[in-house]
Every structure is written in C-alpha cells, then in structure tokens.
C-alpha atoms as a PDB file:
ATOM      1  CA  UNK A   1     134.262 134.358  77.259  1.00  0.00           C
ATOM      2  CA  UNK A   2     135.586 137.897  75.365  1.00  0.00           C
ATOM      3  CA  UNK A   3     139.083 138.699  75.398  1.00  0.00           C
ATOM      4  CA  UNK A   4     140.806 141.877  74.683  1.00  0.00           C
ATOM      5  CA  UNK A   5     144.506 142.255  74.587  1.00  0.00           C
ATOM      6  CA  UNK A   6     146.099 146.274  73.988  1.00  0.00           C
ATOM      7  CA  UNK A   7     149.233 148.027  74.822  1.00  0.00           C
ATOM      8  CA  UNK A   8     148.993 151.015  77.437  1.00  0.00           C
ATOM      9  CA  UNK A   9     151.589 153.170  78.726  1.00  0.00           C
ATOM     10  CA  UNK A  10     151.684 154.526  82.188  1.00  0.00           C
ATOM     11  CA  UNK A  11     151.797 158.670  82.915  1.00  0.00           C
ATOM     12  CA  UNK A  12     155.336 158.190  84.655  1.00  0.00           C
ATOM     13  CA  UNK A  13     157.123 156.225  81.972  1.00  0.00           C
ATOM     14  CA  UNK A  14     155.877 157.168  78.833  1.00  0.00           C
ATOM     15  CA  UNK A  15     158.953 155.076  76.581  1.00  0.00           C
ATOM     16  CA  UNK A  16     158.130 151.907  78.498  1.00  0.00           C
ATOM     17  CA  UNK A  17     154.508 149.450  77.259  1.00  0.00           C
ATOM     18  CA  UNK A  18     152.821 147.136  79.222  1.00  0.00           C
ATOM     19  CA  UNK A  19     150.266 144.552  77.425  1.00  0.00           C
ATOM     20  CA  UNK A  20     146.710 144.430  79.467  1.00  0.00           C
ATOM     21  CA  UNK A  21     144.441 141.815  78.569  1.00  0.00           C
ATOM     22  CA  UNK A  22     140.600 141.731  79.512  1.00  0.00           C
ATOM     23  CA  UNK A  23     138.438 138.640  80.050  1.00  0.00           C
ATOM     24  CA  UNK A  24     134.892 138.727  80.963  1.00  0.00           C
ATOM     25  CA  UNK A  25     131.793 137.103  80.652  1.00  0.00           C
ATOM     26  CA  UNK A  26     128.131 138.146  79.565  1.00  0.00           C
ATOM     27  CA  UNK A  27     127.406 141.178  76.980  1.00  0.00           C
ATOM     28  CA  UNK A  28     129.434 143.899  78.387  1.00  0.00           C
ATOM     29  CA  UNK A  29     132.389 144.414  81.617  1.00  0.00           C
ATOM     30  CA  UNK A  30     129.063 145.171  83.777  1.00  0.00           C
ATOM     31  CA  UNK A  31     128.794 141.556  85.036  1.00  0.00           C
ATOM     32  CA  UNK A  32     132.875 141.855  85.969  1.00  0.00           C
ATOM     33  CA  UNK A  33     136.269 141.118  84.330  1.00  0.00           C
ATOM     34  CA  UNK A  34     139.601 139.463  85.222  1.00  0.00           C
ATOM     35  CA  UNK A  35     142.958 141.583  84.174  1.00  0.00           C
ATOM     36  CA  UNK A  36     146.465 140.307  83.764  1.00  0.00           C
ATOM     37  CA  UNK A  37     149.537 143.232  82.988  1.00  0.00           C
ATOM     38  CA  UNK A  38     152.586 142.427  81.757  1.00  0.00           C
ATOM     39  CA  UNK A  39     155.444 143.876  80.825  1.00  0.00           C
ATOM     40  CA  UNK A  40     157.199 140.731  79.638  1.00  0.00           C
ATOM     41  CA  UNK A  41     159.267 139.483  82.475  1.00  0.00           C
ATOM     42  CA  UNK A  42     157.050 139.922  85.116  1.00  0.00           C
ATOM     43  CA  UNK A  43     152.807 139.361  85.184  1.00  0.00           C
ATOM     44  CA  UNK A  44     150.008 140.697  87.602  1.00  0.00           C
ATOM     45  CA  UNK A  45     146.489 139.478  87.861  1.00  0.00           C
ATOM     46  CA  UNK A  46     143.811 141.270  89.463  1.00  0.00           C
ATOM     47  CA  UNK A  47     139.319 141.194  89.628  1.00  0.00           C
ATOM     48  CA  UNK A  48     136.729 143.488  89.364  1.00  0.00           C
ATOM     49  CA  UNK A  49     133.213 142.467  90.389  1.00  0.00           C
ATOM     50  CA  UNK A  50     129.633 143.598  89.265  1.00  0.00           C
ATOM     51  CA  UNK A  51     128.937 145.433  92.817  1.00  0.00           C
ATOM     52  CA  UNK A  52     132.462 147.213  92.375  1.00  0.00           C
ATOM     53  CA  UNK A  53     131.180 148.150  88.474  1.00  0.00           C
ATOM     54  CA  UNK A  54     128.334 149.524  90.212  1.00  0.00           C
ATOM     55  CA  UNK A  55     129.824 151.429  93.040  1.00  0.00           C
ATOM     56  CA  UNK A  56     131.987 153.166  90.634  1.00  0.00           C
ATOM     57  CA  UNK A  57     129.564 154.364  88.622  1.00  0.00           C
ATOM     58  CA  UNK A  58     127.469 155.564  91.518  1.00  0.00           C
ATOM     59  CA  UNK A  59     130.015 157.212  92.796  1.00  0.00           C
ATOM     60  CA  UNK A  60     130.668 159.393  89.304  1.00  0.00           C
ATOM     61  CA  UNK A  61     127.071 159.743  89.712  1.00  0.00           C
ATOM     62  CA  UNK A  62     126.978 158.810  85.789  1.00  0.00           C
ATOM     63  CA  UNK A  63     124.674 156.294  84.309  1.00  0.00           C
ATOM     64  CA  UNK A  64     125.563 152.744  84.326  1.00  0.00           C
ATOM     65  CA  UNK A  65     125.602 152.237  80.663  1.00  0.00           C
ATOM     66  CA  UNK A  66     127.494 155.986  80.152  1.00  0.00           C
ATOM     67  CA  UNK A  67     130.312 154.320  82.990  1.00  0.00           C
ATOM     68  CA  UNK A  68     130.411 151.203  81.278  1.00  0.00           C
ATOM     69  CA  UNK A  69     130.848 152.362  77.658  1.00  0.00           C
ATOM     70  CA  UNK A  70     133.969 154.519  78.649  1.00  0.00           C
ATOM     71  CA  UNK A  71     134.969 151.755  80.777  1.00  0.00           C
ATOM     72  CA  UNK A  72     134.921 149.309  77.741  1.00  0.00           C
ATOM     73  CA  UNK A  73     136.859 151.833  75.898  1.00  0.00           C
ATOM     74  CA  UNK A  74     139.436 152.851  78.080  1.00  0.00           C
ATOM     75  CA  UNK A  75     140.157 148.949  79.088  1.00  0.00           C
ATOM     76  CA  UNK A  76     139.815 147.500  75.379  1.00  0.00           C
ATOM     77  CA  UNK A  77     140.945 150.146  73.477  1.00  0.00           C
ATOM     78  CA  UNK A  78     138.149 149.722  70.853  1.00  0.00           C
ATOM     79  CA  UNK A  79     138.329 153.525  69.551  1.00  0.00           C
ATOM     80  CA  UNK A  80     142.120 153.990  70.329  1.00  0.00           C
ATOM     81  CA  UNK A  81     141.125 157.212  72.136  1.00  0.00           C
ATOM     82  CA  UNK A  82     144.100 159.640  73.539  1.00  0.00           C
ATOM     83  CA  UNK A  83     141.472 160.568  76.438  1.00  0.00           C
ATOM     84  CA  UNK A  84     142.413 157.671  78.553  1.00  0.00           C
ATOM     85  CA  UNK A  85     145.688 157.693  80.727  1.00  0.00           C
ATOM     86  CA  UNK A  86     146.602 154.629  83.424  1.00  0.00           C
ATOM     87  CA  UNK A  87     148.762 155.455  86.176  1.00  0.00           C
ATOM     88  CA  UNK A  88     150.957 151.834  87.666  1.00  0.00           C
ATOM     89  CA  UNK A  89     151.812 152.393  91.417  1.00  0.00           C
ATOM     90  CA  UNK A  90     154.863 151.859  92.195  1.00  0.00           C
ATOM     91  CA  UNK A  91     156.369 152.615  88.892  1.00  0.00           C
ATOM     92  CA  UNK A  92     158.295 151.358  88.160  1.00  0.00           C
ATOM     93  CA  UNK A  93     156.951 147.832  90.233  1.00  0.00           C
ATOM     94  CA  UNK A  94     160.718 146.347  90.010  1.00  0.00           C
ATOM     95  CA  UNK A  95     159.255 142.786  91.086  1.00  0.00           C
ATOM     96  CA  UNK A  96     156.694 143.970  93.612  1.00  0.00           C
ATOM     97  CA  UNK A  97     154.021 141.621  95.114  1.00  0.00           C
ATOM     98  CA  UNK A  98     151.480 143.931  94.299  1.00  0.00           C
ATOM     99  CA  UNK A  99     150.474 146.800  92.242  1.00  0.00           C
ATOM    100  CA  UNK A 100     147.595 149.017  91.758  1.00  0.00           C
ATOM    101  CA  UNK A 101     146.554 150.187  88.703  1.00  0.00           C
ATOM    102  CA  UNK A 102     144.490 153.194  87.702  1.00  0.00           C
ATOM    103  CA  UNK A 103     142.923 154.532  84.736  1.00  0.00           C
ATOM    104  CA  UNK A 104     141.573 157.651  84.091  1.00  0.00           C
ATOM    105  CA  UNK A 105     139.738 159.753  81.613  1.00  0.00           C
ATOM    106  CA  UNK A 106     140.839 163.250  80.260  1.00  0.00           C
ATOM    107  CA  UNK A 107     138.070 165.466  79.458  1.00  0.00           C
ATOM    108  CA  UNK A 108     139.112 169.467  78.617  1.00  0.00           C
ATOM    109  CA  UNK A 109     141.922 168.893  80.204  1.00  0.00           C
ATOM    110  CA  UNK A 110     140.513 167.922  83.662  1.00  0.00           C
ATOM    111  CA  UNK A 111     140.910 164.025  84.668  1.00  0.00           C
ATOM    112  CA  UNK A 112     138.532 161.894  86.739  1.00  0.00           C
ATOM    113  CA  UNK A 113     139.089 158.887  87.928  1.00  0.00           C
ATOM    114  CA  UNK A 114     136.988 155.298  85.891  1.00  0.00           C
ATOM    115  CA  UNK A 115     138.443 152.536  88.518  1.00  0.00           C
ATOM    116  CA  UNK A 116     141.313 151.006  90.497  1.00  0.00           C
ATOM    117  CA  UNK A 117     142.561 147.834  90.349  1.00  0.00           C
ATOM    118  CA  UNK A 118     144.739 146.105  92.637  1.00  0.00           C
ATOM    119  CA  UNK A 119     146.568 143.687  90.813  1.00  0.00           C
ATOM    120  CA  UNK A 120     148.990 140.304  92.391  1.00  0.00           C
ATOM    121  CA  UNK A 121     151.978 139.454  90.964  1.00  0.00           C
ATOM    122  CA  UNK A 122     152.073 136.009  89.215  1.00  0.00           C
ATOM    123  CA  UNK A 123     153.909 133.388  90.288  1.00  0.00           C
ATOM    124  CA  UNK A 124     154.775 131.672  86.801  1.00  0.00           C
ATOM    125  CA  UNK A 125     155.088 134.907  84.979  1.00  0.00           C
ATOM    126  CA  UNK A 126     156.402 132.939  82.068  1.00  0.00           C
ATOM    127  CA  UNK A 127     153.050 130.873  81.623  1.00  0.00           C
ATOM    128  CA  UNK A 128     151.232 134.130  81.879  1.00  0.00           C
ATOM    129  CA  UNK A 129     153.438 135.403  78.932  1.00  0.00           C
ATOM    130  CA  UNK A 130     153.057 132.107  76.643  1.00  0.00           C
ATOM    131  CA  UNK A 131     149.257 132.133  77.117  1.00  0.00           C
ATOM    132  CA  UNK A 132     149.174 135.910  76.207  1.00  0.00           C
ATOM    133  CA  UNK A 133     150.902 135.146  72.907  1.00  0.00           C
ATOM    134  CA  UNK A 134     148.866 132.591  72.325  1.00  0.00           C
ATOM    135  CA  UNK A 135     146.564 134.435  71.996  1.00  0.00           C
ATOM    136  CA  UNK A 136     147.786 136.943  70.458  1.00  0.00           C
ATOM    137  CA  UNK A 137     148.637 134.300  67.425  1.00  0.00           C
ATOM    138  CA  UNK A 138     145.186 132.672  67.853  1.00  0.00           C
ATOM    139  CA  UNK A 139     144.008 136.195  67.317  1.00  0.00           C
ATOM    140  CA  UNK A 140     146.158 136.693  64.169  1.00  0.00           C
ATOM    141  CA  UNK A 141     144.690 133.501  63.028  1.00  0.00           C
ATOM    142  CA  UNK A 142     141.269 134.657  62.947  1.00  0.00           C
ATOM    143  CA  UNK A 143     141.885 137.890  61.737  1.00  0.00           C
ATOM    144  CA  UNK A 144     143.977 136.031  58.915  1.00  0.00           C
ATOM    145  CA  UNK A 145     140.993 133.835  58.291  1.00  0.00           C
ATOM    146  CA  UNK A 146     138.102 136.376  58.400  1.00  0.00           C
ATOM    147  CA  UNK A 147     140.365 138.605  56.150  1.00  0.00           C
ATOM    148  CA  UNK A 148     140.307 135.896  53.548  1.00  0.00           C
ATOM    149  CA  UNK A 149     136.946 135.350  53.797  1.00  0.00           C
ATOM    150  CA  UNK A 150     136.599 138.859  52.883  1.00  0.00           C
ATOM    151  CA  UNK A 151     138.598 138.638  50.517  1.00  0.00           C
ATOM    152  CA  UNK A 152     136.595 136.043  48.748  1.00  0.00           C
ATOM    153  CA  UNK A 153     133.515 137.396  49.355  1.00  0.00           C
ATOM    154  CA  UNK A 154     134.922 140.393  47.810  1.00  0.00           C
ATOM    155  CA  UNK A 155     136.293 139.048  44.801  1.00  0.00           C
ATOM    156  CA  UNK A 156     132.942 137.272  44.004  1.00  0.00           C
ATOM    157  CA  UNK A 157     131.356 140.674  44.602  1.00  0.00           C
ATOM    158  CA  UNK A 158     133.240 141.841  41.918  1.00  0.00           C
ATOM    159  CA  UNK A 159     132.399 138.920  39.642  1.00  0.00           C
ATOM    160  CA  UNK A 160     128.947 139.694  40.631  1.00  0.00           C
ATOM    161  CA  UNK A 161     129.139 143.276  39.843  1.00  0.00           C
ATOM    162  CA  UNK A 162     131.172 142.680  36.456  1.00  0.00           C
ATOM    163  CA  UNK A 163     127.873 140.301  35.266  1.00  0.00           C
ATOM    164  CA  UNK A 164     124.968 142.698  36.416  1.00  0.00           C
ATOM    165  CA  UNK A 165     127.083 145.383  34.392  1.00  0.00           C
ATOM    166  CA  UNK A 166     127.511 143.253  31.108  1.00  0.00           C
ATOM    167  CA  UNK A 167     123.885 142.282  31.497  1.00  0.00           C
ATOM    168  CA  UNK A 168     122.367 145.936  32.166  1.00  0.00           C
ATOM    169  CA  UNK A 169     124.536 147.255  29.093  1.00  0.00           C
ATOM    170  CA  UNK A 170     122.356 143.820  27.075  1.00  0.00           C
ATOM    171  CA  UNK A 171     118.803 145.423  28.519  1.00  0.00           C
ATOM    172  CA  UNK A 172     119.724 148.783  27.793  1.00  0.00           C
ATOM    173  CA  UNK A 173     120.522 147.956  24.356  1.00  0.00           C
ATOM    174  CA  UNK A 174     117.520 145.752  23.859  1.00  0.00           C
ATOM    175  CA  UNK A 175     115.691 148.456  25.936  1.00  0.00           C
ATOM    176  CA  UNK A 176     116.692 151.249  23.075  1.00  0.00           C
ATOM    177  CA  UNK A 177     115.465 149.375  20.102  1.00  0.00           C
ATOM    178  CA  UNK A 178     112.324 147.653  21.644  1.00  0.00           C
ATOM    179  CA  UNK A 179     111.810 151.347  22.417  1.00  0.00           C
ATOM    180  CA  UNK A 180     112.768 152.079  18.999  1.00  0.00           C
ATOM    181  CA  UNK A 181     110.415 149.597  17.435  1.00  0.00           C
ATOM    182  CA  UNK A 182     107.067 150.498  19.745  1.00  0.00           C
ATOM    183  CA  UNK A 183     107.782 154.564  18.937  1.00  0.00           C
ATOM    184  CA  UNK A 184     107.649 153.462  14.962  1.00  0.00           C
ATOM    185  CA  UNK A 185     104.067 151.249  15.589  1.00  0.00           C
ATOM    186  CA  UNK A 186     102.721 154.106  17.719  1.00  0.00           C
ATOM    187  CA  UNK A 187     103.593 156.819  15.100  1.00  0.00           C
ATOM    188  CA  UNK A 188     102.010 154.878  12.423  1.00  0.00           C
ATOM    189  CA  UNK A 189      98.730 154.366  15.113  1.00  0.00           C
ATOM    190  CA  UNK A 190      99.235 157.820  15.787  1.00  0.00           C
ATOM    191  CA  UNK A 191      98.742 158.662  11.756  1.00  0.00           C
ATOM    192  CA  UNK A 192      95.848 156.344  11.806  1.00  0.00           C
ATOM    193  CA  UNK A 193      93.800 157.629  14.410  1.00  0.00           C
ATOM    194  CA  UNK A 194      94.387 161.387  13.202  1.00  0.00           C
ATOM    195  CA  UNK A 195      92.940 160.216   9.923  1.00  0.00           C
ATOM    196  CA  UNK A 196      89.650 158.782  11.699  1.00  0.00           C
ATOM    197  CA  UNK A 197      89.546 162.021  14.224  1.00  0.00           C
ATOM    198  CA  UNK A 198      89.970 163.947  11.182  1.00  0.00           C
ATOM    199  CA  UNK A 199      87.234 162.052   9.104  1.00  0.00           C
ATOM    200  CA  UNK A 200      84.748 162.439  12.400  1.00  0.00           C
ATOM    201  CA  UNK A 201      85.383 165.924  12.463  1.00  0.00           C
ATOM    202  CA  UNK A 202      84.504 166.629   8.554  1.00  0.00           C
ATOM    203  CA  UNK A 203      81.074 163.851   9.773  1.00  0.00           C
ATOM    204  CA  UNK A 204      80.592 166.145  12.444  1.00  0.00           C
ATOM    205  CA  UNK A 205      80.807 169.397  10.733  1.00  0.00           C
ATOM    206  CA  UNK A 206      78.124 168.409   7.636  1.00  0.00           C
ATOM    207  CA  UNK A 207      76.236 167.021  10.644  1.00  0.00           C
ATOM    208  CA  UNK A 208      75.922 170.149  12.515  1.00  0.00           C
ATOM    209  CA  UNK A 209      75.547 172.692   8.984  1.00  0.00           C
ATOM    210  CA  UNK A 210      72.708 169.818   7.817  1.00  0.00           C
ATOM    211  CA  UNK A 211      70.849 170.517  11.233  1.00  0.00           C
ATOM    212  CA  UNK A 212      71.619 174.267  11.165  1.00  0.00           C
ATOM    213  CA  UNK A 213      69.747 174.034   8.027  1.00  0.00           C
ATOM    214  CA  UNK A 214      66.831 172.264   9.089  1.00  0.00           C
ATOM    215  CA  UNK A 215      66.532 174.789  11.978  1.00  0.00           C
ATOM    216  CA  UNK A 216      66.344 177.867   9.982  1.00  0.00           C
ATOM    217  CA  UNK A 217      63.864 176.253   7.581  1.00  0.00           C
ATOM    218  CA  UNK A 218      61.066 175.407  10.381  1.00  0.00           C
ATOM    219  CA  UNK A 219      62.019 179.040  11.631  1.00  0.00           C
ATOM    220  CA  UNK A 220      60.874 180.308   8.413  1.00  0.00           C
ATOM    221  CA  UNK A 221      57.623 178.167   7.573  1.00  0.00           C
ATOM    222  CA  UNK A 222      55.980 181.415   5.359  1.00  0.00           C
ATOM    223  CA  UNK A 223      58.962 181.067   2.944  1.00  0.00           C
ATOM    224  CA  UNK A 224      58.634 177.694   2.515  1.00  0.00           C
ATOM    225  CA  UNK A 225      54.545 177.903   2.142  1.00  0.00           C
ATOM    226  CA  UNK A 226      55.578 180.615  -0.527  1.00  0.00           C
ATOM    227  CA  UNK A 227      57.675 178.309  -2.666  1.00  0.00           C
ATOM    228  CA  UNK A 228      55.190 175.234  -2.097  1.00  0.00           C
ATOM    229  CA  UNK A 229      52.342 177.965  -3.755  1.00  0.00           C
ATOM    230  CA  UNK A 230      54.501 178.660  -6.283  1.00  0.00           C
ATOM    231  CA  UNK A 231      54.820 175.074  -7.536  1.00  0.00           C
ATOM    232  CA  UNK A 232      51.648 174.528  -7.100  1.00  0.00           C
ATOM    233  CA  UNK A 233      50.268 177.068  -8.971  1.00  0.00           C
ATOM    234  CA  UNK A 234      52.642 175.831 -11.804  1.00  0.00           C
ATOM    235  CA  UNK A 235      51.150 172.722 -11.533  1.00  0.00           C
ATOM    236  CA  UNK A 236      47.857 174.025 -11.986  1.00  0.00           C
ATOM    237  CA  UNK A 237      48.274 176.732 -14.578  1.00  0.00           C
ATOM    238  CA  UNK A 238      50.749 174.941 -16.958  1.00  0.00           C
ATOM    239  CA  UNK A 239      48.637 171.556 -16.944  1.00  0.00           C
ATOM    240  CA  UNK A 240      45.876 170.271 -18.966  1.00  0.00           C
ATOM    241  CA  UNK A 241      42.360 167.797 -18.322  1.00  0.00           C
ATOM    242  CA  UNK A 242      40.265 166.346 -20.592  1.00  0.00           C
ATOM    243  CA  UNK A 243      37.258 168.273 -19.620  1.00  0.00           C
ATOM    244  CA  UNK A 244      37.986 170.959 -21.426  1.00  0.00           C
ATOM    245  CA  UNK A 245      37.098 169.982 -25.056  1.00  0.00           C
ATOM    246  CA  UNK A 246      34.166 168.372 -23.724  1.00  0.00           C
ATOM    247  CA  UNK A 247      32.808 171.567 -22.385  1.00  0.00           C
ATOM    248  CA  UNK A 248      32.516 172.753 -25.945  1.00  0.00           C
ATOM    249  CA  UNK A 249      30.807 170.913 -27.796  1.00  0.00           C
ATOM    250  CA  UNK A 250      26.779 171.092 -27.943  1.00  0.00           C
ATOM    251  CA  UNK A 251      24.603 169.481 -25.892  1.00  0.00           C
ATOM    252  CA  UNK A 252      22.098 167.747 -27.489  1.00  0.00           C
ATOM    253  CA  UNK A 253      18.273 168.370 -26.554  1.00  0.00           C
ATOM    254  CA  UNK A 254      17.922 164.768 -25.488  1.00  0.00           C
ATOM    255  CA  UNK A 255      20.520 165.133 -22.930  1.00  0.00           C
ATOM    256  CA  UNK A 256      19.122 168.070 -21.194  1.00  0.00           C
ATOM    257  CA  UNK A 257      17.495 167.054 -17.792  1.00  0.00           C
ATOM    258  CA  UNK A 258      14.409 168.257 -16.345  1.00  0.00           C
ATOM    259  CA  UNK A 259      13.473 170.305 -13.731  1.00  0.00           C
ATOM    260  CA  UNK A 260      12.628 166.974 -11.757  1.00  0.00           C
ATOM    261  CA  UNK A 261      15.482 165.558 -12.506  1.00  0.00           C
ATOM    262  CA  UNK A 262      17.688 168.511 -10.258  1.00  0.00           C
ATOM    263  CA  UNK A 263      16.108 167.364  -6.775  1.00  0.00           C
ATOM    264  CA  UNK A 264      17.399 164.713  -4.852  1.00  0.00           C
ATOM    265  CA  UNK A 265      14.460 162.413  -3.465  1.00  0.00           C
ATOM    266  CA  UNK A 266      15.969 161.635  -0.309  1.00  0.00           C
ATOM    267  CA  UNK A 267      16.887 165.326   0.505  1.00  0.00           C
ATOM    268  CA  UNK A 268      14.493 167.395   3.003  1.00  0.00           C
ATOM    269  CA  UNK A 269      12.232 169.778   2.295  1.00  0.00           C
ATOM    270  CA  UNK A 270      14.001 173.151   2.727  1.00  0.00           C
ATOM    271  CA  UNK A 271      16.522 171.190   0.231  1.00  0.00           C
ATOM    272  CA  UNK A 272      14.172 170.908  -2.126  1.00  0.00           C
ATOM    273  CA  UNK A 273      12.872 174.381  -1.644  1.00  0.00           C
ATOM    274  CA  UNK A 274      16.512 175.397  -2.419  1.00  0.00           C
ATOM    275  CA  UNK A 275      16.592 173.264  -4.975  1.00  0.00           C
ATOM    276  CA  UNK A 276      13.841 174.483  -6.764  1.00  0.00           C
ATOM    277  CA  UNK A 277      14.719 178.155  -6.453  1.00  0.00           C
ATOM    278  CA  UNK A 278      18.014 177.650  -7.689  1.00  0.00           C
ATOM    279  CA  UNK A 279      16.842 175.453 -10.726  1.00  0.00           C
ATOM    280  CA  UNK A 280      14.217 178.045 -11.953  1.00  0.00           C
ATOM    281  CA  UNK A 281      16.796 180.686 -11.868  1.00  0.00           C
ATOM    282  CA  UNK A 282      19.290 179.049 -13.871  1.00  0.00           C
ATOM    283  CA  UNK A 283      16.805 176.480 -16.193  1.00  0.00           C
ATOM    284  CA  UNK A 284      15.367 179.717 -18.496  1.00  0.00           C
ATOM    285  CA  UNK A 285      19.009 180.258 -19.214  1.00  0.00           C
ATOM    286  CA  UNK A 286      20.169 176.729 -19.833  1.00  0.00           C
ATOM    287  CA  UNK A 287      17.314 175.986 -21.716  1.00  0.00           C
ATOM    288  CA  UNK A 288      17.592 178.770 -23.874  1.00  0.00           C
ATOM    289  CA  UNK A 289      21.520 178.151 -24.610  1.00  0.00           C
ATOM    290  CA  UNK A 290      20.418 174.464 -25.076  1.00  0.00           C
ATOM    291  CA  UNK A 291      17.746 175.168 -27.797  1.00  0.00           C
ATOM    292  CA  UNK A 292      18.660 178.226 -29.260  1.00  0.00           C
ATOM    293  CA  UNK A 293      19.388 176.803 -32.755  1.00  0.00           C
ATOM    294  CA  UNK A 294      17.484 173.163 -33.093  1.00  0.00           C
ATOM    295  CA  UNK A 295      14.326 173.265 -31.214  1.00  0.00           C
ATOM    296  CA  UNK A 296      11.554 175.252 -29.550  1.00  0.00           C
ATOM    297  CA  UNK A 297      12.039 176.863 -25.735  1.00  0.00           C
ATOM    298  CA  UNK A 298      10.765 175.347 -23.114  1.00  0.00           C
ATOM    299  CA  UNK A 299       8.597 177.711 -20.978  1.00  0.00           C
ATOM    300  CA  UNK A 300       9.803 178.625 -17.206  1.00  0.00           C
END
C-alpha cells in the first residue's frame, strides 16, 4: 500500500487548506485509489476504480500512461506544480453529506478537466484526523531516519574521500621520484647506446670506404698488372744466381759432348732429323770456342 498526504486549496477559497491523502495499491493510481479530505473538523472519503481511470483517459483521448502521470502529479503533489487547481462543490461543504471534488489541469491558460470524485462525509471525523497524523508523524519518522542514514553515509563518504586524497598525494609523490629515478637510468642507457650507435657507425663507415676500395681496384685490373710488372721486373733485374760465374769459366775438352751425345734415343725420327741439323749448325762453333787455345779442331 502507497500513501500520499499534501495540502490543496480550492479555486473559491484560496486562504482556506484542506489535507488530501492518497492510498492505492500496485505500481501506479491505474489499478485505483481511495481519497479521504479533510479540513480538520470534518472528513470525506471517496473511490476511484481502474475502469473509471480508464474512462477518463479515453475520454481526454490521451494515452493511459500520459493521463496517469498528470494524474499522479496533480493528486500527490510529487513536482509541486502550480498547473493543477481542485474545485470542492459546495464550498464551502459546512457539514454536508457529500461533496464532489474536482481537479483540473491549467495548460496556457486553458483548463481541462483530470477526474471527479464524489466524496462521503465520515462519520468519526475525529478518527479520520488521528490516523492522518499518524501518519503524518510515521512519515516524519522515516524521513528522520533515512535523513540520518544519509547523514552517515555521508560523513563516511567524506572519511572516504579525505583517505583516497592523503593516499593519491603518497602515489603522486612516490610517482614523481620513481619517475625521477627511471628518467636518470634511461639517460645514462640513453648515453650508452649512443656510444655503441656511434661506434657502429665509424664500423660501418671503414666498412663501406674498405669495399669502395676493393671495387675500384677490380675496376682497374691494367693498373694493378702495371704495378705487379713493375715488382717483378725488380725482382728480376736487381737479383743475382749462381749461374753466372759458372758461365765463365772454360770448359774443358773432356767435358765437351759429342754429336751423338745431342739426340735423344727415344725421340722420333723427324726429331732426330732436327736434331741433327741444329747440332751441325751450332757444333763448328762450339767446338771451335771449346778448342781454340788447348787442342786441335774437330772437323764438321
């Protein structure tokens, strides 16, 4: 069961309050709600049901949850609006049987009509009273009691809050010099690995010139055939064999072969025909240089 209890005023006397309160069942005043006005002597009671929810709102042709949200409104008083007016017939009741009441919604200053409610006077309008101001102080109650709730909840929020500040002022701190401390070790890794970039580079550049080299030395093999000449020709000009001196001294007679002694024996026969040839040209002259001074020539 929800219960709503709020002071209205009718259009006809404006200085005068009467306390409404709401009950009703189920999510929202569609399924139907029970009404008892009072003005503090006297008390009225009156029903609406779900079909007369329903015919209102077909009536307004609006939509059922559009009627019932300005119905909740208008009833409860959950947004305090100034756009609902009730109208109490007769007003003033002065201890009528029954009344009807009426309330209406202003909208640019044309009003249609939410609902009408006829409403029975109560005979113990005293009980009617106590129970409304019961509660009205059961109301308080809670309202006192959830208020200190939130009032605790509150407080610890700000406990809460105070702690997550002192702590995020500690990892900010620790934050800067940890940050500190790694910036120092990267700038000294940093030095390092500019060093060993450096060092590749210089690697790297005697590298490429040693290459570069290379490559314009096998594009230029004449030049380097020239110089190997050179050297050799030192080699061959500036040295000295031991065949030389022997070259010079005489040859004795007994050391002069023959003619027989010039052809190979296992050579062919247009090598020995060669052979021969070239031996008589050159033996007349050999002989003659080998006997010239100690003994006789020997005929060709």
């Amino acid at each position: 069961m929800h219960t709503s209890v709020r002071e209205i005023n009718t259009s006809s006397e404006s200085d005068s309050s009467y306390f409404l309160r709401v009950d009703w069942e189920g999510r929202s005043l569609g399924s139907g709600f029970q009404m008892l006005l009072t003005d503090g002597q006297d008390a009225w009671r009156g029903e609406v049901s779900q079909a007369a929810v329903n015919s209102e709102a077909e009536e307004l042709e609006l939509k059922k949850e559009k009627y019932i949200h300005d119905l909740h409104q208008a009833l409860t008083g959950a947004e305090n609006s100034p756009s609902y007016s009730f109208t109490l017939t007769p007003d003033p009741p002065h201890h009528s049987g029954m009344v009807k009441l009426t309330y209406e919604k202003m909208q640019k200053e044309i009003s249609f009509r939410l609902g009408c409610v006829p409403l029975k006077a109560v005979a113990d309008p005293v009980k009617a009273v106590r129970e409304l101001l019961l509660h009205g102080l059961q109301r308080g109650d809670a309202l006192q009691q959830q208020n200190h709730k939130l009032e605790e909840e509150n407080q610890r929020l700000i406990q809460e809050q105070q702690r997550i500040t002192a702590e995020m002022k500690l990892y900010a701190s620790s934050k800067e010099a940890l940050e500190t401390k790694l910036f120092s070790r990267f700038v000294l890794v940093m030095n390092e690995k500019k060093a060993k970039i450096r060092s590749l580079q210089e690697t790297v550049t005697n590298l490429q010139e040693t290459r570069s080299s290379d490559r314009q030395n096998n594009n230029n093999p004449g030049k380097s055939e020239q110089r190997a000449g050179r050297d050799n020709e030192v080699d061959v000009y500036g040295g000295s064999t031991d065949d030389e001196p022997e070259e010079e001294q005489p040859t004795p007679a007994s050391n002069i072969p023959s003619r027989d002694s010039f052809l190979p024996q296992s050579l062919p026969l247009q090598a020995h025909w060669t052979t021969a040839c070239v031996t008589s040209q050159t033996w007349p002259r050999v002989a003659s240089g080998a006997f010239s001074r100690s003994g006789p020539r020997i005929p060709p």
